[in-house]
Protein backbone atom coordinates (compact mmCIF):
# COMPACT_ATOMS: atom_id res chain seq x y z
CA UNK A 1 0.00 0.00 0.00
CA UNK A 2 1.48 3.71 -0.59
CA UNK A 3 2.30 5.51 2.29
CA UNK A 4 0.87 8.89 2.68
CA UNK A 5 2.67 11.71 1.38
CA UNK A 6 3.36 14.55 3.45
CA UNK A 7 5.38 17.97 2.77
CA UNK A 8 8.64 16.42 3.47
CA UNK A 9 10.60 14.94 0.54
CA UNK A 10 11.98 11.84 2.50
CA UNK A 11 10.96 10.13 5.45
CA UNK A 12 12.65 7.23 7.82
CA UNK A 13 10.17 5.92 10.22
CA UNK A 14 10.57 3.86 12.66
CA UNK A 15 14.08 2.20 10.67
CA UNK A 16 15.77 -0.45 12.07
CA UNK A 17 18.41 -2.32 10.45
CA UNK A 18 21.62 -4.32 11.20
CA UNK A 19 24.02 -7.05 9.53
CA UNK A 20 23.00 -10.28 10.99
CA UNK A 21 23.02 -10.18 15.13
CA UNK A 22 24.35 -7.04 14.94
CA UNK A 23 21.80 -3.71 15.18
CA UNK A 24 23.39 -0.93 13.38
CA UNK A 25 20.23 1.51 13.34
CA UNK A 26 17.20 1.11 15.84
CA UNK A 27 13.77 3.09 15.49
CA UNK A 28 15.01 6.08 13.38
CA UNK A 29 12.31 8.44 12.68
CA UNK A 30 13.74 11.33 10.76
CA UNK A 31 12.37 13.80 8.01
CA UNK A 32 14.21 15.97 5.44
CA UNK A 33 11.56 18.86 4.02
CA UNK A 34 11.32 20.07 1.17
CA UNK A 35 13.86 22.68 -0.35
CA UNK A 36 16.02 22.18 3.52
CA UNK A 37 19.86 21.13 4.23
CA UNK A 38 19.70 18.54 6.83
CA UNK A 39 23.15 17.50 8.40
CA UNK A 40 22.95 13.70 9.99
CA UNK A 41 25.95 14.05 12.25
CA UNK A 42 27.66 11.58 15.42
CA UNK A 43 30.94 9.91 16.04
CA UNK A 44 32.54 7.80 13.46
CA UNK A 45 30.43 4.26 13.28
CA UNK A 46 27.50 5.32 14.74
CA UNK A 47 25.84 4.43 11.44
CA UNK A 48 25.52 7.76 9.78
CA UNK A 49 26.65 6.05 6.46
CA UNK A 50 24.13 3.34 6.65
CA UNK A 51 21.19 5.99 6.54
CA UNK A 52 22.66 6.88 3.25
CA UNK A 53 22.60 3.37 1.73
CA UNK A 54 18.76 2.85 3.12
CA UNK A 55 18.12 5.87 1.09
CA UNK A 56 19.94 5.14 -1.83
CA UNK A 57 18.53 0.82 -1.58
CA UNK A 58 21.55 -0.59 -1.22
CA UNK A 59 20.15 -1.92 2.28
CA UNK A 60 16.88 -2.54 2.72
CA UNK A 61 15.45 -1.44 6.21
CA UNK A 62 15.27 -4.95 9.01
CA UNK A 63 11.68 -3.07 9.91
CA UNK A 64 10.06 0.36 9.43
CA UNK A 65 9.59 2.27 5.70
CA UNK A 66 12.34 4.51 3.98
CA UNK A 67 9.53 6.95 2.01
CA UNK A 68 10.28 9.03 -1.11
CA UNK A 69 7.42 11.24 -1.58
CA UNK A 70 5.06 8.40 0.18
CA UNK A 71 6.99 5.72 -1.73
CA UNK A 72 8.54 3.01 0.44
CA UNK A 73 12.22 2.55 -1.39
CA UNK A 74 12.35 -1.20 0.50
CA UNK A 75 9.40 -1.96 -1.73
CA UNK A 76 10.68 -1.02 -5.24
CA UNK A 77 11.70 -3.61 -7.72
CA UNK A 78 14.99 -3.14 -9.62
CA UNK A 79 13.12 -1.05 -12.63
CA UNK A 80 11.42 1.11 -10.04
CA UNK A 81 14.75 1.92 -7.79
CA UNK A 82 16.75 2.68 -10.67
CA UNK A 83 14.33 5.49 -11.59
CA UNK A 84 14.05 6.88 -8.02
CA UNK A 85 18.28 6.91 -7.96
CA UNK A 86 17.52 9.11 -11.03
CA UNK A 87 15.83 11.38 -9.03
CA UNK A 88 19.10 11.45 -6.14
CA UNK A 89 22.63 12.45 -6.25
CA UNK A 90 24.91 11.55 -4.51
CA UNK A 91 28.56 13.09 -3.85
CA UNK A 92 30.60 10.58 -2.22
CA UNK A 93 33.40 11.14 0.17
CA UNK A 94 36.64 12.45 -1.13
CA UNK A 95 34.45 13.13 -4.68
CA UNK A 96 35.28 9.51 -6.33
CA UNK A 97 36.01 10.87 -9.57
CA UNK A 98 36.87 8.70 -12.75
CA UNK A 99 40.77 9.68 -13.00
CA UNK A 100 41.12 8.35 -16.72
CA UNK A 101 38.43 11.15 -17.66
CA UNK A 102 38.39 14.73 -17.95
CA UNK A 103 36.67 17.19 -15.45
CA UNK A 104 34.23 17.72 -18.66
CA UNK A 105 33.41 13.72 -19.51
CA UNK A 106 33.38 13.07 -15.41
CA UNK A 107 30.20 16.04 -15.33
CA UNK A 108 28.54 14.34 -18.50
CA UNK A 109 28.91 10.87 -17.25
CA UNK A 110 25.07 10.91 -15.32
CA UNK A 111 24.08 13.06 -18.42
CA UNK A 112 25.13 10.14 -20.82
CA UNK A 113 24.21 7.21 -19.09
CA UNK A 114 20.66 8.63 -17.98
CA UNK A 115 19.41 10.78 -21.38
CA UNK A 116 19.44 10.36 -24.94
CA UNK A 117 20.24 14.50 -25.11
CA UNK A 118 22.16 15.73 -28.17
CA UNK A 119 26.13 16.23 -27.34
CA UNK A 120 25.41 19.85 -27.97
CA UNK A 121 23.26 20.17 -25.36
CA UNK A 122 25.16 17.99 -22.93
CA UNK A 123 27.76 20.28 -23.58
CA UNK A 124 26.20 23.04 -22.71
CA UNK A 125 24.49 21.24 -19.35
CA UNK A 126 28.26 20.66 -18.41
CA UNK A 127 29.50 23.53 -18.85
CA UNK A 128 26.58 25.28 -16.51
CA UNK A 129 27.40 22.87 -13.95
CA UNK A 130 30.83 23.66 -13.44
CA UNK A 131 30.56 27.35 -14.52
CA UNK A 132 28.01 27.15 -10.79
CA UNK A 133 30.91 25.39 -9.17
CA UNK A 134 33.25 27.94 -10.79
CA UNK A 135 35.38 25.15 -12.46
CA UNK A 136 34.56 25.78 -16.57
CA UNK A 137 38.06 26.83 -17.34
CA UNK A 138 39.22 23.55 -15.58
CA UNK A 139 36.81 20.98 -18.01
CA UNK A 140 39.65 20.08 -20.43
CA UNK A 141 42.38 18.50 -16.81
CA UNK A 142 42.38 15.22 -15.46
CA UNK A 143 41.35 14.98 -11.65
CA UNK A 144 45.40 14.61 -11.12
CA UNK A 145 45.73 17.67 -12.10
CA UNK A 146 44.06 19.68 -10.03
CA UNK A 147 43.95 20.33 -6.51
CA UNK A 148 41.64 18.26 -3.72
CA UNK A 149 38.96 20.91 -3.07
CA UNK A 150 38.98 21.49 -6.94
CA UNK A 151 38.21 18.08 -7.14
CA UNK A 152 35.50 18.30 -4.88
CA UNK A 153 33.64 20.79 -6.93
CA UNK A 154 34.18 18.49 -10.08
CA UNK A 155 32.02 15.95 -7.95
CA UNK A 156 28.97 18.38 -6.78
CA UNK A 157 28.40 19.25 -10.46
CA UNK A 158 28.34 15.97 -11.32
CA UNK A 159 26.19 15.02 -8.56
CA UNK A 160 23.95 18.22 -9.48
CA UNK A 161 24.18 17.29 -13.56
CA UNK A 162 20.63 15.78 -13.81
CA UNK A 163 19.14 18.25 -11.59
CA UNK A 164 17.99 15.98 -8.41
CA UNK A 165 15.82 16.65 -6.20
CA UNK A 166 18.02 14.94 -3.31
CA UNK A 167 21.04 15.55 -3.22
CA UNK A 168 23.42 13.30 -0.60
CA UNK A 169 26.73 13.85 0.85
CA UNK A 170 29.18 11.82 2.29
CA UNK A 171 32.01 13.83 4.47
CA UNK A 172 32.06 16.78 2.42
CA UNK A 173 34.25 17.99 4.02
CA UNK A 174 36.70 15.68 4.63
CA UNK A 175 40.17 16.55 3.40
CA UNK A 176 39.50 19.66 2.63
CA UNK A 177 41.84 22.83 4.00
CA UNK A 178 39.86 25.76 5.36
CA UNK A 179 39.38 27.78 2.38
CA UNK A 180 38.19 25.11 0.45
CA UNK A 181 35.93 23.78 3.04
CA UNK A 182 33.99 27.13 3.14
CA UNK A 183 33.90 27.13 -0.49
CA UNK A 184 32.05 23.74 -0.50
CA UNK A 185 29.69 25.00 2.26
CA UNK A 186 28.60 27.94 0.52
CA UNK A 187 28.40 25.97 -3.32
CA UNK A 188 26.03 23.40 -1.17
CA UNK A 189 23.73 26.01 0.02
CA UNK A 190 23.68 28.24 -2.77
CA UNK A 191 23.01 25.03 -5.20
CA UNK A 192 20.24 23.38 -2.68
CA UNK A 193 18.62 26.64 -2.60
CA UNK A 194 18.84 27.19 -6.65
CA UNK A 195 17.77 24.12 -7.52
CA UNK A 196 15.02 24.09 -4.68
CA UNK A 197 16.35 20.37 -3.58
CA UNK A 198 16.58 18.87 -0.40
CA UNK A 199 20.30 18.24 0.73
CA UNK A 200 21.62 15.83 3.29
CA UNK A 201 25.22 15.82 4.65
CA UNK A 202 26.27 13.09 6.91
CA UNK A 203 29.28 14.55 8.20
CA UNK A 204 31.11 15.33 11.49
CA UNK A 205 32.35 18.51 10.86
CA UNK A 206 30.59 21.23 13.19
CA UNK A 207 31.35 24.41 12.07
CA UNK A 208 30.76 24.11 7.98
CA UNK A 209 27.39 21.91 8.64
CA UNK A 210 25.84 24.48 11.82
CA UNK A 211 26.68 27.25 9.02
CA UNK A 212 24.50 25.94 6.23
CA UNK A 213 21.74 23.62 7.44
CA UNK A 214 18.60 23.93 8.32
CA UNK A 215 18.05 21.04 10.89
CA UNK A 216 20.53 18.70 12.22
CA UNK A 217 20.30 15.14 13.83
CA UNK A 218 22.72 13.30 16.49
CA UNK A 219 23.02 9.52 15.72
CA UNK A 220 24.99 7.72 18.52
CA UNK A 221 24.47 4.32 19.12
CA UNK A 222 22.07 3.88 16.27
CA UNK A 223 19.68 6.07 17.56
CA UNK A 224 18.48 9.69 17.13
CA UNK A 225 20.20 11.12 20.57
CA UNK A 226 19.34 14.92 19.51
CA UNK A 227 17.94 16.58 17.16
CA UNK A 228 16.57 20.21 16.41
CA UNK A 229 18.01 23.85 14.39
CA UNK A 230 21.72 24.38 14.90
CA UNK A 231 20.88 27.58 17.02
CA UNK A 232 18.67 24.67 19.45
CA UNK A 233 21.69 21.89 19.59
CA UNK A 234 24.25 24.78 20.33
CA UNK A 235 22.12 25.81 23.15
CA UNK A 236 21.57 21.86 24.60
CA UNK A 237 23.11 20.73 27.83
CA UNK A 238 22.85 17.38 26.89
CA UNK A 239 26.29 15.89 27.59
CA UNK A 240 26.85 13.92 24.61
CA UNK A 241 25.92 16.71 22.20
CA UNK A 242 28.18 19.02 24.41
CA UNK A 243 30.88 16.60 24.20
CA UNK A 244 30.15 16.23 19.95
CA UNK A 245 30.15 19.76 19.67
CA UNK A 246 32.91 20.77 22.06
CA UNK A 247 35.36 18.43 20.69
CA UNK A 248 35.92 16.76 24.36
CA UNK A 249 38.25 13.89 24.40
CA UNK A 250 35.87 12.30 27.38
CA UNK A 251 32.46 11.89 28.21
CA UNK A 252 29.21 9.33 26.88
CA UNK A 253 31.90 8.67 24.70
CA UNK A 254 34.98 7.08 25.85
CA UNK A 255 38.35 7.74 24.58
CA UNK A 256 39.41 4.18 26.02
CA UNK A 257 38.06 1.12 24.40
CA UNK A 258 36.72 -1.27 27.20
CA UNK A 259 40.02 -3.52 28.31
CA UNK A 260 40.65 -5.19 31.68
CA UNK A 261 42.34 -2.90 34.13
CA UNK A 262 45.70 -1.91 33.94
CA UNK A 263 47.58 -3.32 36.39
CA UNK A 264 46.32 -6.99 35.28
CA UNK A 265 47.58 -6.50 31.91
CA UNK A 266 50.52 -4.82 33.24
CA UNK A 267 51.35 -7.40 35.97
CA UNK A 268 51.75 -4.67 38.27
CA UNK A 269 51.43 -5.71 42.19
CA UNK A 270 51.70 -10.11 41.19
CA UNK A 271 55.28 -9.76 40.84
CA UNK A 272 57.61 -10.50 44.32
């Protein structure tokens, strides 16, 4: 049965899922709206990653529905997914270009495999794309030969090339030096808000994501541990958050990994 639509874009609700015994994700209700930048943040394996591949299908949801515009993606068949990924782009961390191609055939790549448009006009489509990313005199260099947050660019127009409406992205900003990281910030909002798409960073990277987004969500432990506007979590006294946002070395989340005490694996006070 369809699943009502509502005025957000994409829903989870009520997702669980996990690799065999072990539960990755437990009863994640989460929505992205409409035309909004929503930043899914938490410490590294916390399963930030995985929300991404239940979006995308590459992991179909243990229990609950992942809906696109009332669609449950669990319940698609191959035909049906493939034209909902249409739909999506994704930029994936540290951009995953094709190095044997140029920053021009990398852009068209989506525009090939997806349309039967003229050359001429995929031309022209590419060369808008990176013109917005500010990359058109660079469409003629191989990924090697240009920097990392150039690079980066070269991936958001191709993940922007067939005009999504959801765009996804994995650790923009991982990598990246300072300037380039507000660069890709800015191109992220600017493009979400031109296109009128609905944009979701997973990423741990404060600063850039409280800047741009519209909504943010905590994941630790596989569940939603806070959510709300970045102006709300910078105000929370909830201790994890604090320590997330503070950059603490200690608190709900240990630096130490659990090991038997010290002195046992030290042999300290058995010897005569």
């Amino acid at each position: 049965m369809p699943i009502p639509a509502s005025e957000n874009l994409l829903e989870l609700r009520d997702v669980s899922f996990g690799y065999n015994e072990r539960l990755v994700l437990s009863g994640l209700n989460m929505r992205f709206g409409r035309g909004k930048v929503v930043a899914v943040m938490g410490g590294s394996g916390c399963g930030k990653t995985t929300v991404l591949k239940l979006i995308g299908g590459l992991v179909h949801a243990n229990s609950g529905a992942v809906a696109f515009e009332g669609r449950d993606i669990g319940g698609l068949d191959r035909d049906g997914l493939y034209a909902l990924r249409r739909r999506m782009g994704m930029l994936f961390q540290f951009g995953a270009l094709f190095t044997d191609m140029t920053v021009f055939d990398n852009v068209a790549f989506p525009l090939r495999e997806h349309t039967r448009l003229p050359e001429t006009m995929i031309r022209d489509l590419v060369l808008m794309k990176l013109n917005a990313v500010g990359l058109r005199g660079a469409r003629d260099l191989k990924p090697a030969e240009i920097s990392g947050g150039m690079a980066r660019r070269v991936a958001l127009a191709r993940a922007i090339a067939l005009d999504p409406s959801l765009i996804m992205y994995d650790e923009p900003f991982a990598g990246l030096d300072p300037i380039s990281m507000g660069i890709t910030a800015n191109l992220i909002r600017k493009l979400n808000d031109a296109l009128g798409a609905t944009s979701i960073l997973v990423t741990h990277d404060v600063p850039e994501s409280f800047a741009i987004a519209d909504y943010v969500y905590f994941i630790a432990a596989g569940q939603i541990a806070a959510e709300g506007t970045p102006s709300e979590l910078r105000a929370s006294s909830d201790p994890g958050v604090r320590q997330f946002i503070d950059a603490q070395p200690d608190g709900p989340v240990k630096f130490h990994y659990g090991a038997a005490p010290l002195a046992e694996d030290f042999g300290i006070g058995g010897r005569a």
